[in-house]
C-alpha atoms as a PDB file:
ATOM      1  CA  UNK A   1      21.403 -33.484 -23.359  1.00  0.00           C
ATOM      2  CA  UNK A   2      24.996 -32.301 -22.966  1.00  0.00           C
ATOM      3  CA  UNK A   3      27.485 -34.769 -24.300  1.00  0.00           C
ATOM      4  CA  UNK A   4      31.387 -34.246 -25.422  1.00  0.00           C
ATOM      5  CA  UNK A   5      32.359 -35.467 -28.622  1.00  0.00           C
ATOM      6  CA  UNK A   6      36.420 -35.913 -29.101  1.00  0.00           C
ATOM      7  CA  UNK A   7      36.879 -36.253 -32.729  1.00  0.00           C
ATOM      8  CA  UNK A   8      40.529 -36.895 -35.240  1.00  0.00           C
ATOM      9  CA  UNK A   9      41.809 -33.510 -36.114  1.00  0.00           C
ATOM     10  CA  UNK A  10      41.175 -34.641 -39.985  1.00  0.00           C
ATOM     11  CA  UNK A  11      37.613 -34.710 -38.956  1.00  0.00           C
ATOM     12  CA  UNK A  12      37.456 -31.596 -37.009  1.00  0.00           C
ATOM     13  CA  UNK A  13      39.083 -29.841 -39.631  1.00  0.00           C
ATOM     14  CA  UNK A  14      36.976 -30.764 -42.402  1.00  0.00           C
ATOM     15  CA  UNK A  15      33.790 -30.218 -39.518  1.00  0.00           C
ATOM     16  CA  UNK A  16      35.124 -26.651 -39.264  1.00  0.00           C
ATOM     17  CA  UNK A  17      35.761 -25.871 -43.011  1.00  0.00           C
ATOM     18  CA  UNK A  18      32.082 -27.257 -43.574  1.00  0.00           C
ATOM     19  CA  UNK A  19      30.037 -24.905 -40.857  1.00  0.00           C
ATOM     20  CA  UNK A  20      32.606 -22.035 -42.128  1.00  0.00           C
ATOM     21  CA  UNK A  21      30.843 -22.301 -45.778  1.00  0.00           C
ATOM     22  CA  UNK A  22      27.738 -22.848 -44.907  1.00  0.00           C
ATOM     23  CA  UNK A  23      27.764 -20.584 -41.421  1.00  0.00           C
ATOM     24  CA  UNK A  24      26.141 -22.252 -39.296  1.00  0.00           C
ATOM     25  CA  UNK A  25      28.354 -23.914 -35.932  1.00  0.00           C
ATOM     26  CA  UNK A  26      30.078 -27.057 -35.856  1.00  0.00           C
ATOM     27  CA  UNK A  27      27.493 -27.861 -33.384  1.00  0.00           C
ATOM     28  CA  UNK A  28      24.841 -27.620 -36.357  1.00  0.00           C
ATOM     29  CA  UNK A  29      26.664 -29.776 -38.244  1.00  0.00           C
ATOM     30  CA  UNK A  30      26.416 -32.430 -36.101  1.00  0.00           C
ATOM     31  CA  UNK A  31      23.377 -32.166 -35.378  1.00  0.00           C
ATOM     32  CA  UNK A  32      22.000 -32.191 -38.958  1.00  0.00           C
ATOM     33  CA  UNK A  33      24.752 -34.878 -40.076  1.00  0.00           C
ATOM     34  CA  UNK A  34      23.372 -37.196 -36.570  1.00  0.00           C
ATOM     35  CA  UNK A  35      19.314 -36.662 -38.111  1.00  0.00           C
ATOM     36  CA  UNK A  36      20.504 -37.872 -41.683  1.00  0.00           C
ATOM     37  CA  UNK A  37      22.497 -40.979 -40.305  1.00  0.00           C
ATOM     38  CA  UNK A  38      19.087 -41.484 -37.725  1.00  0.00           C
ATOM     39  CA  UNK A  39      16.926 -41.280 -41.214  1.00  0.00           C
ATOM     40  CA  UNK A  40      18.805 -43.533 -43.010  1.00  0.00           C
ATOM     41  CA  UNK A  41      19.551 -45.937 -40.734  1.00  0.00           C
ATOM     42  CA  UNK A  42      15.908 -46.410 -40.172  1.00  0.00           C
ATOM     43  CA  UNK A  43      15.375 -46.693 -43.731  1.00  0.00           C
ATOM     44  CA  UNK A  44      17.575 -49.478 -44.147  1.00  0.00           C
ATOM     45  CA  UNK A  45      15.645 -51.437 -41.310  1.00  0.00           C
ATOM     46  CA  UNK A  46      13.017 -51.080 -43.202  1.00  0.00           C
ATOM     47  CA  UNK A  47      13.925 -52.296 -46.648  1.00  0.00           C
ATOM     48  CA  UNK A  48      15.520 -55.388 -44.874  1.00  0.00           C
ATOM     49  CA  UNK A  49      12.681 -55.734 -42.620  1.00  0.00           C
ATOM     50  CA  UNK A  50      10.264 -55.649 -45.940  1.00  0.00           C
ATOM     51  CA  UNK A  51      12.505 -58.109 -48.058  1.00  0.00           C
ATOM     52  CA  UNK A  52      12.523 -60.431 -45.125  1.00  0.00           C
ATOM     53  CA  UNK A  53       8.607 -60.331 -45.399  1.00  0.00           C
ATOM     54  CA  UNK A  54       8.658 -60.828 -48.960  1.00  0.00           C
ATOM     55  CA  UNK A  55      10.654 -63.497 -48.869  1.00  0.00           C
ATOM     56  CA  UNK A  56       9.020 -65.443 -46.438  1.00  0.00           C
ATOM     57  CA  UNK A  57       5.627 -64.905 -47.949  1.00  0.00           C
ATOM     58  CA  UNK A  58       6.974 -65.459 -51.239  1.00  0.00           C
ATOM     59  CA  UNK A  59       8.929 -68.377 -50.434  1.00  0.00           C
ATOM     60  CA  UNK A  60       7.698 -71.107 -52.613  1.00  0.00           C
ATOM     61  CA  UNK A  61       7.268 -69.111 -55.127  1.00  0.00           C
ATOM     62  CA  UNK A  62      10.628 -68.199 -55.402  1.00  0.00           C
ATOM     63  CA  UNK A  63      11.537 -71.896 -55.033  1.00  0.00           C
ATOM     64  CA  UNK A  64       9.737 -73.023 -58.380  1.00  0.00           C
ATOM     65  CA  UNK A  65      11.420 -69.924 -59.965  1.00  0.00           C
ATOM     66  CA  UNK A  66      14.755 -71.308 -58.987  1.00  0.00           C
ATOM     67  CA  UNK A  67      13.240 -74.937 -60.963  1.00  0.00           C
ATOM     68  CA  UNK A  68      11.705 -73.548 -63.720  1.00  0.00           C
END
């Protein structure tokens, strides 16, 4: 899918000087840069989603912690 990104020159800069060192295109940068922010995002959703869990099924529990 073709899409146009307009970025701060700060971040272009430091976007260029990145894919420079490692010489590969700014284009590959984003890419790889979009996949790790995809990965961890979906991480995250599923910690929370887990603690959620545990803390539902653990609920009392947790309550006569809080008491004891």
């Amino acid at each position: 899918m073709a899409m146009t990104v307009r970025l701060p020159e700060e971040l272009d800069a430091k976007l260029e000087a990145i894919a420079r060192a490692r010489h590969i295109s700014k284009h590959a940068v984003l890419i790889e840069a979009a996949e790790r922010f995809s990965a961890t995002e979906s991480k995250t959703s599923r910690v929370l989603a887990a603690i959620d869990e545990i803390g539902d099924r653990y609920a009392e529990t947790i309550t006569r912690l809080e008491d004891a």
